[in-house]
Structures are given as structure tokens and as C-alpha cells.
C-alpha atoms as a PDB file:
ATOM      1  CA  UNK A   1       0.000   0.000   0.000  1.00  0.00           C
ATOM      2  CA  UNK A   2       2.990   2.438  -1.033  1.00  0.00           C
ATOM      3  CA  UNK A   3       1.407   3.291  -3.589  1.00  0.00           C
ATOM      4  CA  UNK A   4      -1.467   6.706  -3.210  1.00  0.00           C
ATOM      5  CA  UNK A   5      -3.829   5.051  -6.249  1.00  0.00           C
ATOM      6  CA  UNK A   6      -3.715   2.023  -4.559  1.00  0.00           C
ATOM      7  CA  UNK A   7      -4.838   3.859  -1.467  1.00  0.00           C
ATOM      8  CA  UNK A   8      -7.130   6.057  -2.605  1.00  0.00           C
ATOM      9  CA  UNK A   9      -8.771   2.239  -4.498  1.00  0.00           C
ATOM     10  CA  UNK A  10      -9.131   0.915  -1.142  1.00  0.00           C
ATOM     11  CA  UNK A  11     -10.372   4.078   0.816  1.00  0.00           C
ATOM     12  CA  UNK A  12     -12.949   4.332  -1.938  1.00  0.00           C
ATOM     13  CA  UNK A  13     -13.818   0.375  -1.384  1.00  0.00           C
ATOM     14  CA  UNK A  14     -13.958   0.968   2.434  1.00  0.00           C
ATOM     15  CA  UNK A  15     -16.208   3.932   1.795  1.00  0.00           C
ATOM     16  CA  UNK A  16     -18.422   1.858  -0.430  1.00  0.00           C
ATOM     17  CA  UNK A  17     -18.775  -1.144   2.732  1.00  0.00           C
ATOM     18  CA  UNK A  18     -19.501   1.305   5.563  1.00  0.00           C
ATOM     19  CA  UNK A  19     -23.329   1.462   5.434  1.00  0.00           C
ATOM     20  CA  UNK A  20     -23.372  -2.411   5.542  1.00  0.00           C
ATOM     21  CA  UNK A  21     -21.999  -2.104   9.323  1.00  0.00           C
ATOM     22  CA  UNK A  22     -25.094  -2.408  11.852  1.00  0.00           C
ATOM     23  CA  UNK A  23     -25.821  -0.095  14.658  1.00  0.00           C
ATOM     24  CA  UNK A  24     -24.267  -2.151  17.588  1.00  0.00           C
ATOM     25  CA  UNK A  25     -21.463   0.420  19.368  1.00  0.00           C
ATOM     26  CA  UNK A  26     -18.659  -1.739  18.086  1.00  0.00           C
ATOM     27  CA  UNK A  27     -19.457  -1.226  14.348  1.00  0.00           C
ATOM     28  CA  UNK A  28     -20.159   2.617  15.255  1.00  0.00           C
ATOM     29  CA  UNK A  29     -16.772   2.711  16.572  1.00  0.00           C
ATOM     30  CA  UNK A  30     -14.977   1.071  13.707  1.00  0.00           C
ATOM     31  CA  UNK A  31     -16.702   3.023  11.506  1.00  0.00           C
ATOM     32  CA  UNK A  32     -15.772   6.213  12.736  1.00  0.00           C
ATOM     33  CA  UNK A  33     -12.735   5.308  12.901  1.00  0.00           C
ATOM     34  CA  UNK A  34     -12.122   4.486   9.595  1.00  0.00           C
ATOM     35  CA  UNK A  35     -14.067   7.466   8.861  1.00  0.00           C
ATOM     36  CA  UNK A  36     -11.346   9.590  10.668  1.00  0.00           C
ATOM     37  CA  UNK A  37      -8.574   7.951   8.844  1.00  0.00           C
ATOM     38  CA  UNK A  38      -7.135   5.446  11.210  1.00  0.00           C
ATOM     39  CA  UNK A  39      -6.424   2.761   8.371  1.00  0.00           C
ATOM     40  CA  UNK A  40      -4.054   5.624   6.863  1.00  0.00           C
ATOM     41  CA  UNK A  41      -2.535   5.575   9.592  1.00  0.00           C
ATOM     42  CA  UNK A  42      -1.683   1.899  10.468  1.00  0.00           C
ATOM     43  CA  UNK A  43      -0.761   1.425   7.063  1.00  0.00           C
ATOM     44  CA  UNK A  44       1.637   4.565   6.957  1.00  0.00           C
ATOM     45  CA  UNK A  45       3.595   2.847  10.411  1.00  0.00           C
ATOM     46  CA  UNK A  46       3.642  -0.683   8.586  1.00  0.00           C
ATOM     47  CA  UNK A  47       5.061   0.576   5.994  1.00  0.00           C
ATOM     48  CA  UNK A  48       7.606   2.728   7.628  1.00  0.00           C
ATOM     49  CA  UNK A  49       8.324  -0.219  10.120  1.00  0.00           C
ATOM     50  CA  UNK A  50       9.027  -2.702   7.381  1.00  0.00           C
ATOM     51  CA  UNK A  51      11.413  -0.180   5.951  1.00  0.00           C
ATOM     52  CA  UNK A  52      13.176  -0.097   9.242  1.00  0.00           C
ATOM     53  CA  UNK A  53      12.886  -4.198  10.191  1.00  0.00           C
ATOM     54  CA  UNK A  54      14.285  -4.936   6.726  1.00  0.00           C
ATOM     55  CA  UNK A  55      16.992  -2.406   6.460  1.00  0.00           C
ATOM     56  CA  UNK A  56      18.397  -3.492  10.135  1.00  0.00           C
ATOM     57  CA  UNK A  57      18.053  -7.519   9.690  1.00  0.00           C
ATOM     58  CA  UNK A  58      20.738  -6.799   6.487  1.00  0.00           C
ATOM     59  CA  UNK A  59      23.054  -4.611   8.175  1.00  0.00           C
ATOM     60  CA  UNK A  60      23.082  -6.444  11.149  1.00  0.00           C
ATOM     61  CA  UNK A  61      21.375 -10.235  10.786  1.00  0.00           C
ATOM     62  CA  UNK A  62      19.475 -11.674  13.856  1.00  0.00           C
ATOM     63  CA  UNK A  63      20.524 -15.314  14.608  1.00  0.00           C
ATOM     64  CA  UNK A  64      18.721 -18.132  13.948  1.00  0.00           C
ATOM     65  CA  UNK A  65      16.305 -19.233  16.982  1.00  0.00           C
ATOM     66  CA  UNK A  66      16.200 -22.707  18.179  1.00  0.00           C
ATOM     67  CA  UNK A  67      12.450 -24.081  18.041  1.00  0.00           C
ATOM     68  CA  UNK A  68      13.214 -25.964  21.604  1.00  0.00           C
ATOM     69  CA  UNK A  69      11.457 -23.304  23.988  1.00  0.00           C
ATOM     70  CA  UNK A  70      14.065 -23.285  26.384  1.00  0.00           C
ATOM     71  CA  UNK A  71      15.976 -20.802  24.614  1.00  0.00           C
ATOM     72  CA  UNK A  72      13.230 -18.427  25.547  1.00  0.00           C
ATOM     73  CA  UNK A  73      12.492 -16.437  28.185  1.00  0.00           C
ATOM     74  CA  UNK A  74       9.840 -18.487  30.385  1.00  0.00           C
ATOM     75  CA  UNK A  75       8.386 -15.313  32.012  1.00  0.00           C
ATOM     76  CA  UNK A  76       8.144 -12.151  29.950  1.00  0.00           C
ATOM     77  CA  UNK A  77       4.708 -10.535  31.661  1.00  0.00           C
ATOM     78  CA  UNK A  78       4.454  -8.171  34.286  1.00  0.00           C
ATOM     79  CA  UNK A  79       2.128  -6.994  36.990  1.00  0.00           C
ATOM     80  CA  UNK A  80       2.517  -4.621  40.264  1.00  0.00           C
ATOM     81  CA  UNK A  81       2.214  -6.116  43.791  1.00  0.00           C
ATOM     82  CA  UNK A  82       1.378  -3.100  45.661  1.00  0.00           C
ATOM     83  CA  UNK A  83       1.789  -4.959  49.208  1.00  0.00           C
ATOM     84  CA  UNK A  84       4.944  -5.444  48.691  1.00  0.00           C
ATOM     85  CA  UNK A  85       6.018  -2.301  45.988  1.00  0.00           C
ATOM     86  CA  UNK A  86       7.370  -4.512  43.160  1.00  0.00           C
ATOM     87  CA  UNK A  87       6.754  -5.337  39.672  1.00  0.00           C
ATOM     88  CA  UNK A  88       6.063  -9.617  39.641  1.00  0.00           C
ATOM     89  CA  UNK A  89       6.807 -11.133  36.028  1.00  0.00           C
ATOM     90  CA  UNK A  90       4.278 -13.271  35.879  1.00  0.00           C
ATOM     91  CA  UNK A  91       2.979 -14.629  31.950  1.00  0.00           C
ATOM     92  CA  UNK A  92       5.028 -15.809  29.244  1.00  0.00           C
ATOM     93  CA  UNK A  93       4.215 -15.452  25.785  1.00  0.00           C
ATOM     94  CA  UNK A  94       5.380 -16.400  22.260  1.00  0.00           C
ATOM     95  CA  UNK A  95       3.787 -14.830  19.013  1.00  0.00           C
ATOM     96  CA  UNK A  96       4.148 -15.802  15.706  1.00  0.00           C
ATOM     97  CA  UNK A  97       1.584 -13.776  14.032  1.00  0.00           C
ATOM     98  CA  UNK A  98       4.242 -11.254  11.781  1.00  0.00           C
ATOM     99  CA  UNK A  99       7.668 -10.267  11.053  1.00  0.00           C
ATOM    100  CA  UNK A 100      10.064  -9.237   8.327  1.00  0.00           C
ATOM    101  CA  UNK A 101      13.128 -12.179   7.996  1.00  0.00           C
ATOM    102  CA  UNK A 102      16.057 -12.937   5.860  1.00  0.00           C
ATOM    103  CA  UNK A 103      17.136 -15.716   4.071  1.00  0.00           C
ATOM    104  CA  UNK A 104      19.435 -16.221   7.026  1.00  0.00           C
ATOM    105  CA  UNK A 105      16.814 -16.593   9.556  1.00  0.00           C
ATOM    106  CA  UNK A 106      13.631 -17.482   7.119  1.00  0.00           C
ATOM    107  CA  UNK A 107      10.609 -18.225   9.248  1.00  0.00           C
ATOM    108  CA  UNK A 108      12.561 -18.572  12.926  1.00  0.00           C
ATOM    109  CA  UNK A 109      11.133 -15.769  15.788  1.00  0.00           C
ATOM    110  CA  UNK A 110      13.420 -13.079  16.682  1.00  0.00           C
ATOM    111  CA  UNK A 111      14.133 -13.022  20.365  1.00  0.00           C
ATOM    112  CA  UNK A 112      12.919  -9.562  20.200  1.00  0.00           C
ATOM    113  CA  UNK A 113      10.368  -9.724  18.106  1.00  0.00           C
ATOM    114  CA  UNK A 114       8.628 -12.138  20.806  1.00  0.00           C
ATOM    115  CA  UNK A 115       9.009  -9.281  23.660  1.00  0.00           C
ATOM    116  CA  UNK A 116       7.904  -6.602  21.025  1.00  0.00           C
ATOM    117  CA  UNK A 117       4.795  -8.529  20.462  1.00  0.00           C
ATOM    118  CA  UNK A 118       4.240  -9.263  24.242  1.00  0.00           C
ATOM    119  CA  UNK A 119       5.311  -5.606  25.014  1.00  0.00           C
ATOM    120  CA  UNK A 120       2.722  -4.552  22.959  1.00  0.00           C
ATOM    121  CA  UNK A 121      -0.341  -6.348  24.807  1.00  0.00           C
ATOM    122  CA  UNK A 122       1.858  -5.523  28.532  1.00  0.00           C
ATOM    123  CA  UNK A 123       2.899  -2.094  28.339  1.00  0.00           C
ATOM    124  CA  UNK A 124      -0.625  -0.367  27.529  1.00  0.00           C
ATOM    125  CA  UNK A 125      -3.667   0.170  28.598  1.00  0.00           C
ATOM    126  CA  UNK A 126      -6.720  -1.813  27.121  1.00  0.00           C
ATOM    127  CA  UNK A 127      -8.846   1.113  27.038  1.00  0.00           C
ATOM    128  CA  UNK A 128      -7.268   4.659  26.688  1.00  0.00           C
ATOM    129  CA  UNK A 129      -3.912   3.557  24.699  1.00  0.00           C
ATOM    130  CA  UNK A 130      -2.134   5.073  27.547  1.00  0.00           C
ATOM    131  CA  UNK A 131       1.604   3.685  27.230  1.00  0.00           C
ATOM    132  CA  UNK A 132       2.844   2.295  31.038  1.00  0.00           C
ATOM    133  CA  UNK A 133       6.541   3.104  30.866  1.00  0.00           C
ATOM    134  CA  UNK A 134       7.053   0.723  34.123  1.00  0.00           C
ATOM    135  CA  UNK A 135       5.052  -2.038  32.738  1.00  0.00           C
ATOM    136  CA  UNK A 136       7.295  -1.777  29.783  1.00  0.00           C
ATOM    137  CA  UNK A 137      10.501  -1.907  31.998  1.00  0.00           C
ATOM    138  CA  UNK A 138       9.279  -4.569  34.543  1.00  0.00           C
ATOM    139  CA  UNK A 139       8.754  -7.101  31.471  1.00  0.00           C
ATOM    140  CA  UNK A 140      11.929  -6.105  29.532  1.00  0.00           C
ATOM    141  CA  UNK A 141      13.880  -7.096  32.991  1.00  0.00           C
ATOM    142  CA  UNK A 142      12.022 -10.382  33.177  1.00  0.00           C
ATOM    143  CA  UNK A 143      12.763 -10.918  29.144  1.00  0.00           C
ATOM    144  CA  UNK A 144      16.401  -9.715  29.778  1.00  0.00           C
ATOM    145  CA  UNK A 145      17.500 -12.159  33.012  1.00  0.00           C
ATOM    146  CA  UNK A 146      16.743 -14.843  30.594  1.00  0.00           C
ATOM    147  CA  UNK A 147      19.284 -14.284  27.874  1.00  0.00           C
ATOM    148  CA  UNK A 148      23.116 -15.285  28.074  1.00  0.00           C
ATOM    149  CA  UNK A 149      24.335 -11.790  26.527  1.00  0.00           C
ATOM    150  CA  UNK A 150      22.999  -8.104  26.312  1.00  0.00           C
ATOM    151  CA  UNK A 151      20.875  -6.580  23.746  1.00  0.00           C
ATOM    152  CA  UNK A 152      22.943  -4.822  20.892  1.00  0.00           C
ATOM    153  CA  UNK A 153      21.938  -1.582  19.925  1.00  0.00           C
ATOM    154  CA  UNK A 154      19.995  -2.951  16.772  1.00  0.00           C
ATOM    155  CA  UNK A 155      18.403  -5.433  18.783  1.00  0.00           C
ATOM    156  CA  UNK A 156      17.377  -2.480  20.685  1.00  0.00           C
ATOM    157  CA  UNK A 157      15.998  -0.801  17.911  1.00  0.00           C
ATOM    158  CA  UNK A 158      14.327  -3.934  16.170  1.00  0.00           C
ATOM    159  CA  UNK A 159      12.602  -4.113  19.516  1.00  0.00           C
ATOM    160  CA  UNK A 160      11.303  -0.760  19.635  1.00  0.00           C
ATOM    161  CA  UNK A 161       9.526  -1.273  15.721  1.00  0.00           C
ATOM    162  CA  UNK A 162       8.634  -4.824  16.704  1.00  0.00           C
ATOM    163  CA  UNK A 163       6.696  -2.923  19.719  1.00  0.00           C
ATOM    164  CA  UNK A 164       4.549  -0.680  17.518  1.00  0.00           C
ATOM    165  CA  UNK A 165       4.425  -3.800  14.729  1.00  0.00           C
ATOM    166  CA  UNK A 166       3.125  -5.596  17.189  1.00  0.00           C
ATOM    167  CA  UNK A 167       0.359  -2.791  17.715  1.00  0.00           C
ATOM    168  CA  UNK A 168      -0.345  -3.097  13.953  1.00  0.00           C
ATOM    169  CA  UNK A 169      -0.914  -6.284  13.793  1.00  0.00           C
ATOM    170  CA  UNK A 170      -3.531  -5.607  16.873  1.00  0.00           C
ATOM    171  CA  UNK A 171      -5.361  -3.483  14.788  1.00  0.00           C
ATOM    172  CA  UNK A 172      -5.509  -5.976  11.947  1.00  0.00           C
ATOM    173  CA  UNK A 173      -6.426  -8.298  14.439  1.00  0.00           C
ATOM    174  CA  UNK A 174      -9.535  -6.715  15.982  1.00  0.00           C
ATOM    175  CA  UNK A 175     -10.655  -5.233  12.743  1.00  0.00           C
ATOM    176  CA  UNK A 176     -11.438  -9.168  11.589  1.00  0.00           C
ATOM    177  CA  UNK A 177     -13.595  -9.540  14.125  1.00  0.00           C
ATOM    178  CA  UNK A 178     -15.901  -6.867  12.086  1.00  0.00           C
ATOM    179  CA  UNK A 179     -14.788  -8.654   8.347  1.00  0.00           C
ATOM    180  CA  UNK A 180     -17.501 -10.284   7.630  1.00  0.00           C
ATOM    181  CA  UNK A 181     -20.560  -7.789   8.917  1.00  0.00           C
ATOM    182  CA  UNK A 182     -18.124  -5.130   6.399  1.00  0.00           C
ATOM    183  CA  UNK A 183     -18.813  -7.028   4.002  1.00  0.00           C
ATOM    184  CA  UNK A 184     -22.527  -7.504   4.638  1.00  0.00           C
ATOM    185  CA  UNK A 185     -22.302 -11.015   6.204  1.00  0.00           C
ATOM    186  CA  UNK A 186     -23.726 -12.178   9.333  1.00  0.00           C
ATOM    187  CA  UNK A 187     -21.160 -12.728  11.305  1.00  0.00           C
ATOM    188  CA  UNK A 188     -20.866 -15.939  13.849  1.00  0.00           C
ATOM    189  CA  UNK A 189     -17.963 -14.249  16.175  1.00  0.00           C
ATOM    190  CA  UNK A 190     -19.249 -14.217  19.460  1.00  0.00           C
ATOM    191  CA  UNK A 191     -16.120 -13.146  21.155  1.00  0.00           C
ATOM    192  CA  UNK A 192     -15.689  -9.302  22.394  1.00  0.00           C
ATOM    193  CA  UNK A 193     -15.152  -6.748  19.783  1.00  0.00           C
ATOM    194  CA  UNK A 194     -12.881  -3.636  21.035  1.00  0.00           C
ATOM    195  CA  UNK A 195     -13.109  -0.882  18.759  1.00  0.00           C
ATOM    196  CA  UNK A 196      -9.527  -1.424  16.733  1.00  0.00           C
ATOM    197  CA  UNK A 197      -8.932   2.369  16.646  1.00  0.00           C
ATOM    198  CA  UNK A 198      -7.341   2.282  20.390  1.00  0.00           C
ATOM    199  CA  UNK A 199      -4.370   0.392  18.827  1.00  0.00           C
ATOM    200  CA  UNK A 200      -3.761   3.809  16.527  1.00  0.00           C
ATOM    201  CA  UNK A 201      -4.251   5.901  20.247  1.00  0.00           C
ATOM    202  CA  UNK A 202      -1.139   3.317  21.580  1.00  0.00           C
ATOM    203  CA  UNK A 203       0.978   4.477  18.516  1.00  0.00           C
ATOM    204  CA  UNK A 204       0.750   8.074  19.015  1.00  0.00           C
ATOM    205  CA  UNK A 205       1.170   7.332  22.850  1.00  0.00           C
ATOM    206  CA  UNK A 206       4.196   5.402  22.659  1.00  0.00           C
ATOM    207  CA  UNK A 207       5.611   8.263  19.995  1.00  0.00           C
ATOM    208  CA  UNK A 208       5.049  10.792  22.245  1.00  0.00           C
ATOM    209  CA  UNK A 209       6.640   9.197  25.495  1.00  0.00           C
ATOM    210  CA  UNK A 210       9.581   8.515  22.983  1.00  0.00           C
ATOM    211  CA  UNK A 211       9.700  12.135  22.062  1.00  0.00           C
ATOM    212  CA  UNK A 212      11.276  12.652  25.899  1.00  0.00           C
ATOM    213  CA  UNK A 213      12.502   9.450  26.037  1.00  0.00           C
ATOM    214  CA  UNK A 214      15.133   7.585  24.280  1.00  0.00           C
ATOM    215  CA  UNK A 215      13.925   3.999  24.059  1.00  0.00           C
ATOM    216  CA  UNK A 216      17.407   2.334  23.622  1.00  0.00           C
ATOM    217  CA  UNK A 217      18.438   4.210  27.567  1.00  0.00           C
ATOM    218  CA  UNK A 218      16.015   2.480  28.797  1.00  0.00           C
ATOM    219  CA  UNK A 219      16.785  -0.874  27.699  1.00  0.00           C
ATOM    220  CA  UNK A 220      20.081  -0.161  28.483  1.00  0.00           C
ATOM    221  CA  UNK A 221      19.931   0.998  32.008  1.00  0.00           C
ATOM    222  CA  UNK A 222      17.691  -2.237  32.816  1.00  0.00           C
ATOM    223  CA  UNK A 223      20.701  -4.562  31.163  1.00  0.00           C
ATOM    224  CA  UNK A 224      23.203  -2.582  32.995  1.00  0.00           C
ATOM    225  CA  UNK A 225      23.072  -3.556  36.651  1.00  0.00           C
ATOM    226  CA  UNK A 226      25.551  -6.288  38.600  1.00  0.00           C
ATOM    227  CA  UNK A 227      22.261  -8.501  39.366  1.00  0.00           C
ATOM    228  CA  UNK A 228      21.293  -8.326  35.736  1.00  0.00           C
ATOM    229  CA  UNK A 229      25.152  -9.503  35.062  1.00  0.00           C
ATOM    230  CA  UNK A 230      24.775 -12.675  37.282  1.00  0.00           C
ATOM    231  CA  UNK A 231      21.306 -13.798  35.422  1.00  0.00           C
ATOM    232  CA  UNK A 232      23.695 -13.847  32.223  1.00  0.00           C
ATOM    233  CA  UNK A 233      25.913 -16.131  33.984  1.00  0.00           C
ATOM    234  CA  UNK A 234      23.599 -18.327  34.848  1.00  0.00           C
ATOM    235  CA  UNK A 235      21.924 -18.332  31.251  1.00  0.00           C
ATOM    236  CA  UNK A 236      25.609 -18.774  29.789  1.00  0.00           C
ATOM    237  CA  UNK A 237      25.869 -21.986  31.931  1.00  0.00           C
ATOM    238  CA  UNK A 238      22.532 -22.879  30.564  1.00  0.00           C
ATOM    239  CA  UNK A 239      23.736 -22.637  27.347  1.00  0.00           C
ATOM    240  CA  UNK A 240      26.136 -24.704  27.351  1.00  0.00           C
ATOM    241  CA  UNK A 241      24.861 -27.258  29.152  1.00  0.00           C
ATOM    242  CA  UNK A 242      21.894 -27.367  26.190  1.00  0.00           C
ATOM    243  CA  UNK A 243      25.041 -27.911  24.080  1.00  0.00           C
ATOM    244  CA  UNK A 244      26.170 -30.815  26.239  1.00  0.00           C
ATOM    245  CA  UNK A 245      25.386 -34.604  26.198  1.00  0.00           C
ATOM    246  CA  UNK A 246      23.854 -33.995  29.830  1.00  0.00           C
ATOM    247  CA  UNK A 247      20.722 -32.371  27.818  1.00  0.00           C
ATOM    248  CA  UNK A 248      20.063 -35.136  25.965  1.00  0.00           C
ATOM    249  CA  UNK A 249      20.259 -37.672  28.429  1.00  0.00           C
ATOM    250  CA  UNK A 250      17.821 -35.379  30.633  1.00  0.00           C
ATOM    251  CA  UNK A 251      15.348 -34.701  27.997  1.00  0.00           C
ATOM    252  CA  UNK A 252      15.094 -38.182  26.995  1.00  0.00           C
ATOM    253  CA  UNK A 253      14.808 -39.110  30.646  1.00  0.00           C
ATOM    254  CA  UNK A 254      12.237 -36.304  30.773  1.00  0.00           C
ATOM    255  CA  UNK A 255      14.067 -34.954  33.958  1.00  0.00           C
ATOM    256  CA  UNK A 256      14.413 -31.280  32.337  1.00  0.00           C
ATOM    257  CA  UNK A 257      11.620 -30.162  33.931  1.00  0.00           C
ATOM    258  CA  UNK A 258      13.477 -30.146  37.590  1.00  0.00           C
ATOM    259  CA  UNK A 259      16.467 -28.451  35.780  1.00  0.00           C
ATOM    260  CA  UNK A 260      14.075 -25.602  35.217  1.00  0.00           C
ATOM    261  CA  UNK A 261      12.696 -25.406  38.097  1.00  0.00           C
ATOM    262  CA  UNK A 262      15.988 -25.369  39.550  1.00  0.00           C
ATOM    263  CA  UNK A 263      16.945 -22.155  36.884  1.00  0.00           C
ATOM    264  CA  UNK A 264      14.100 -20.480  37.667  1.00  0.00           C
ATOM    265  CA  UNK A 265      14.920 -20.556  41.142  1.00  0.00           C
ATOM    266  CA  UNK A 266      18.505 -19.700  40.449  1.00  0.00           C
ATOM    267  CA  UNK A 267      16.675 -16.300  39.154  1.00  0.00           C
ATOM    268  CA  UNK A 268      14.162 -15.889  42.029  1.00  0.00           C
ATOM    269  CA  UNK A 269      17.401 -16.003  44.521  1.00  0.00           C
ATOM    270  CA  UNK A 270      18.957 -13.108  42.902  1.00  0.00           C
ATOM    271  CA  UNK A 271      15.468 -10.978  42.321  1.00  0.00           C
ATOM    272  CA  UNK A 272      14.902 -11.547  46.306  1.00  0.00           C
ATOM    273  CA  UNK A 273      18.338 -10.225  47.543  1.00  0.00           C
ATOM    274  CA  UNK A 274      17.809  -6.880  44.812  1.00  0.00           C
END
């Protein structure tokens, strides 16, 4: 959708479909939204974030990703205790749903581009769009004690587009929901249907926190503490034991499970003495 015919094609098709959406406040809210122009403006970040993804992943390649899960973080989601004043990582989750590869890495997930899809459920509100800067930081930590080394800066930056892509495909997302009464269908959804034009509020949120601050200082001031350094040495043992004949024998045994429970607790030791 580069291309302004093509645009103005599809904003004339979309134009055409509107009076087929009923009257329930879902379809009122999707329609003013598209009305207002919030399909311009998804499409304008996708297409600026593609740019960016695709230009980064050839100057700097992103390394293949095992498939075995236990290369990935196990707990990348976040939530405040209040009795006790601290952020708890609590969910883990591993989207798929898009990305821009390489031949190098093909169809494989980006370590980042898993916590840019997860940040982008985590770090803001539901509702208003609002961007939670301490949500964000609470689940980068969580994401970050699980990996052997620190983020580079282009990880850093990769992260920061797969955050908003990761809005994007939201949208995308929420608008199916209304696909088929668009089209003049009756449609047999019966989940929830949030109006898709908060996703374009969490865009312009997360733009303007950036506008004050620099996304890569934050990353870097979470990676950059002596606790975070002993969680790396304990994922770089990790590492190589998955690299060792000792892995094997235990997953064929099916005794990994206590080995990470035992990591995980490894982890909890050194978040308790913080």
C-alpha cells in the first residue's frame, strides 16, 4: 500500500462497505474510525516499520532461533504487587503472528520480536492507549534475566519497531472480528469486539513518550546492573549445558523439567536479595 492510487482504491472500497456495518457500538466505533482515517494511519507505520525491520536484519542479521522453547524467556509478563512495591513477572508469551526475515533466519522468531509482540499487549492500557513506561521496563527485565548476553543496539531498535508492529498487527487483528458484517455477512464471532482504533491511540502514545525518552536508555539501564550480570551467567551456563550430552540424556529421561525449576529458582534467589 505504497502506492497513493492504490490507497485512494481501497479508501474508496472501504467507503463503499460502511453502510453495511449495523448499529451495535462496536461497528459505530470502527466506523468512525475508519471514517477519521485510522487505516491511513496503520498502514503509513507498517510501511515505515518494514522499511526499518528490513533495512536493520541486512546490516546487522538476527541469529537463527532454536524451536526448543528453552531458549526463551519463560516469564516475559508483568504486573505490580502493591503490598509489597514490586513489579512480579508473571505470563510468558510467544507470538508468531508477523515479522520481516532474511534468508538467514527465514521463518525462525526473533528473540525480540517475541518481547515486542508481548510488550505490545503488557505495556498499555486496554482502554485509553495510555503507554505504562514501568510495565514496559518490569517485562523487559524479566525478558532480559533470561538471555546469556545483552541486547545490541539494533536489537534495541528492532525491539522498539517490533513494539509498535506488534500494535499493527492488533489493529488488523480486531478489525477481523468486524470482516464479515463489512462485508454484509452475518457474522458468527461471538467473542468481544474492542473498537480497533485504540491500537492507533497506543501508537501516538508510545511516539510521544519517545519524544522525551530515548527507548534504547532504557533498555540499556535495565541490562546494565551487577544482578542483571549474574542472570547472564547463569543463562551462559545454561547454554552450554543445552550444548552438552547432559541435555540429551535429561530430555530423553524427561528430567528437564526439575532443571528448570531449579533455573528459575537460580533467578528468584537473585530478584529476592535486589
Amino acid at each position: 500500500m505504497y502506492n497513493s492510487s492504490d490507497r485512494k482504491e481501497l479508501q474508496h472500497h472501504i467507503q463503499h462497505l460502511l453502510p453495511n456495518l449495523g448499529n451495535s457500538p462496536e461497528a459505530q466505533s470502527f466506523r468512525e474510525g475508519l471514517q477519521r482515517g485510522d487505516l491511513e494511519v496503520i498502514l503509513d507505520c507498517f510501511n515505515q516499520l518494514e522499511k526499518n525491520i528490513h533495512e536493520s536484519l541486512i546490516d546487522n542479521p538476527a541469529p537463527n532461533v532454536p524451536v526448543l522453547n528453552e531458549v526463551k524467556p519463560a516469564n516475559v509478563g508483568a504486573v505490580y504487587d502493591a503490598a509489597v512495591n514490586r513489579w512480579e513477572i508473571t505470563q510468558s508469551f510467544d507470538f508468531d503472528n508477523m515479522g520481516f526475515g532474511t534468508s538467514e533466519n527465514g521463518d525462525q522468531t526473533l528473540l525480540e520480536k517475541d518481547l515486542g509482540r508481548t510488550l505490545s499487549f503488557f505495556a498499555f492500557d486496554p482502554e485509553s492507549g495510555e503507554f505504562y513506561a514501568d510495565n514496559a521496563k518490569a517485562t523487559i527485565k524479566g525478558y532480559l534475566e533470561r538471555l546469556p548476553e545483552k541486547m545490541n543496539e539494533a536489537e534495541i531498535h528492532r525491539l522498539q519497531d517490533y513494539i509498535q508492529l506488534g500494535i499493527v498487527t492488533s489493529y488488523f487483528w480486531r478489525s477481523s472480528y468486524l470482516a464479515e458484517e463489512l462485508q454484509g455477512k452475518p457474522t458468527e464471532i461471538l467473542l468481544a469486539r474492542p473498537d480497533p482504533g485504540v491500537h492507533v491511540t497506543q501508537i501516538r502514545s508510545f511516539n510521544s513518550w519517545l519524544k522525551t525518552n530515548p527507548f534504547a536508555d532504557m533498555v540499556e539501564t535495565v541490562q546494565s546492573t551487577p544482578q542483571m550480570e549474574r542472570h547472564r551467567d547463569i543463562e551462559r551456563e545454561a547454554a552450554l549445558f543445552r550444548n552438552s550430552p547432559d541435555y540429551h540424556t535429561k530430555r530423553a529421561e524427561g528430567t528437564l523439567p526439575a532443571y528448570d525449576t531449579e533455573l528459575d529458582a537460580a533467578h528468584d534467589k537473585i530478584n529476592c536479595i535486589e
